[in-house]
Protein backbone atom coordinates (compact mmCIF):
# COMPACT_ATOMS: atom_id res chain seq x y z
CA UNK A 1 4.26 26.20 -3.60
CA UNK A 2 5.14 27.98 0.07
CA UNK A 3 3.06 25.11 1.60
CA UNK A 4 5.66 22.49 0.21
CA UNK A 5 8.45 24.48 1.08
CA UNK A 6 7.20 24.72 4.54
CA UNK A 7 6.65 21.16 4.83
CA UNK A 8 9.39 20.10 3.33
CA UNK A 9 11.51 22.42 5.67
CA UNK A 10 9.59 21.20 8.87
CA UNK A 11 10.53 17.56 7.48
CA UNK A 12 14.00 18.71 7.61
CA UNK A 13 14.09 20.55 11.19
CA UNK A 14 12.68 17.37 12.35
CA UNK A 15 15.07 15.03 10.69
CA UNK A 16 17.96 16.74 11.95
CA UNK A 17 16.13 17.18 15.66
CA UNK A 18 16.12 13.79 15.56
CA UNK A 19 19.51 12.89 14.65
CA UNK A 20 20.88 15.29 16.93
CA UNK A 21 19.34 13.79 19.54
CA UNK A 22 20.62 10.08 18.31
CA UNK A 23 23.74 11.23 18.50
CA UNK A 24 23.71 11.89 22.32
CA UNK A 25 22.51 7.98 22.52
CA UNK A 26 25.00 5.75 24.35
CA UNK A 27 26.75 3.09 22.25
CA UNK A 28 25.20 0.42 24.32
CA UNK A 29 21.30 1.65 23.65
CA UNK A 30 22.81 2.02 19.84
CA UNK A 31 24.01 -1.90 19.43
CA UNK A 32 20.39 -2.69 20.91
CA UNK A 33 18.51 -0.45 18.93
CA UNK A 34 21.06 -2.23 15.93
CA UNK A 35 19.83 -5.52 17.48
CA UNK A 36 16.14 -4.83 17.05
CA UNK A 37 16.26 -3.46 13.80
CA UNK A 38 17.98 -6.87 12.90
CA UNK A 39 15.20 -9.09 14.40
CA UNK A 40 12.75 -7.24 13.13
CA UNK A 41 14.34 -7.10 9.49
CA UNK A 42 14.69 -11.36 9.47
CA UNK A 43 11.21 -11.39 10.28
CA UNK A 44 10.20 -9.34 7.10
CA UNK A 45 12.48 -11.08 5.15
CA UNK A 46 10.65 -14.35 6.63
CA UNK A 47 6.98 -13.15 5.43
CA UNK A 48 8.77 -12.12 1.98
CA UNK A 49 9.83 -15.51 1.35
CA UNK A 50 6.26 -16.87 2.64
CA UNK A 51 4.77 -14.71 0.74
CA UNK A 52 6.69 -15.74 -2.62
CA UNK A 53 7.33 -19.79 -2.13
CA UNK A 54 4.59 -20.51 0.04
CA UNK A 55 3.73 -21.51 3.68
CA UNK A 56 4.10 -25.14 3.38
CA UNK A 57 5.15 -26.10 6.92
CA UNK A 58 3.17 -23.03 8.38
CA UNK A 59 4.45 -24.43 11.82
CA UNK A 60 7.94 -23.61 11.07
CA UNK A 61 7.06 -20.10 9.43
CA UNK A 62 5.39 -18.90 12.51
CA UNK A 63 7.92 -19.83 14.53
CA UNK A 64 10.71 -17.98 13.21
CA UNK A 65 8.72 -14.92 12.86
CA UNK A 66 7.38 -15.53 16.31
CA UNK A 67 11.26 -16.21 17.65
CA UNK A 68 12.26 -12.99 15.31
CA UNK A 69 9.42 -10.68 16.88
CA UNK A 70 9.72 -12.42 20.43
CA UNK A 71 13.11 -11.01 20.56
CA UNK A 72 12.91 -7.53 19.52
CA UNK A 73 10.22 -7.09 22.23
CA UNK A 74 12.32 -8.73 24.67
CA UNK A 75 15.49 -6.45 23.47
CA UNK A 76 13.18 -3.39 23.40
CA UNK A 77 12.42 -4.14 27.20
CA UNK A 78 15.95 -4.38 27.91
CA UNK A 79 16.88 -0.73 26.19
CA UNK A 80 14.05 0.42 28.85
CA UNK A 81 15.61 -1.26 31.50
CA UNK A 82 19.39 0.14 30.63
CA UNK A 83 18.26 3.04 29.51
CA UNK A 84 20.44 5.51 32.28
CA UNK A 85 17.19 8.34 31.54
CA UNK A 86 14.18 6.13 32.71
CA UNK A 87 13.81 6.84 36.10
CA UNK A 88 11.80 3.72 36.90
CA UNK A 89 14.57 1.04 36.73
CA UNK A 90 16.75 3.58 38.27
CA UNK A 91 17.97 1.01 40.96
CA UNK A 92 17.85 -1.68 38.73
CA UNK A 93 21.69 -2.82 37.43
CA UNK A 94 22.21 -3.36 34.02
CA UNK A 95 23.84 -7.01 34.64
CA UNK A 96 20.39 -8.20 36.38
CA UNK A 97 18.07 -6.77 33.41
CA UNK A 98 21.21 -8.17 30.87
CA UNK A 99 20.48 -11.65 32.74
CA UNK A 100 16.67 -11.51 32.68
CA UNK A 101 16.87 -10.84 28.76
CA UNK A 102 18.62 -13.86 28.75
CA UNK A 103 16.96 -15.96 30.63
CA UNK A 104 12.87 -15.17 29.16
CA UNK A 105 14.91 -15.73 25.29
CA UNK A 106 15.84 -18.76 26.58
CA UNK A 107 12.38 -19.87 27.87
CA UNK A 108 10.78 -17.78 24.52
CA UNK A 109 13.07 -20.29 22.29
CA UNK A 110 12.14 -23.23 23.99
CA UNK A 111 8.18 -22.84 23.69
CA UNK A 112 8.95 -21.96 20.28
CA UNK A 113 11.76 -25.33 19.48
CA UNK A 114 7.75 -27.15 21.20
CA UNK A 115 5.86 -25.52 18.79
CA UNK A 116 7.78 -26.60 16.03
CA UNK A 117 6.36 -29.95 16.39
């Protein structure tokens, strides 16, 4: 019985480590982190659905989760690149890393609109 109390109260200290530390995050790493969890939710929901009705055009399912999974990598490399705390893209303004997001998504959609056949 101590053991669970322990570990339920080192679950706790960490949860609320954790969110204390979230709570220092910047709004801008927050909409990103938002964004991610978004792609990476539709993509879920996409092998859900596969899962269920089927993979007819298997084409068009690997697409979108490619395009939904494409994304959140390429958002996750922007939060490292904004990211004020990561020393490496120190020099590196947040317009020019905004602008390379945007530009490989736009190459990343248009392999995948190809793919699609």
């Amino acid at each position: 019985m101590a053991r669970e109390k322990s570990s339920k109260d080192n679950a706790q200290a960490l949860f609320h480590s954790l969110r204390s530390a979230y709570a220092a995050t910047p709004v801008n790493l927050k909409i990103i982190d938002l964004y991610v969890g978004f792609a990476v939710f539709t993509a879920l929901i996409q092998v859900v659905y596969m899962a269920t009705v089927g993979s007819f055009p298997f084409n068009s399912f690997l697409s979108g989760v490619l395009s939904c999974v494409g994304t959140a990598v390429l958002a996750v490399c922007l939060r490292i690149q904004v990211n004020k705390e990561n020393k490496e893209f120190k020099d590196l303004p947040p317009e020019r890393a905004f602008a390379d997001f945007v530009l490989c998504n736009l190459v990343l959609h248009l392999v995948i609109m190809n793919f699609l056949g």
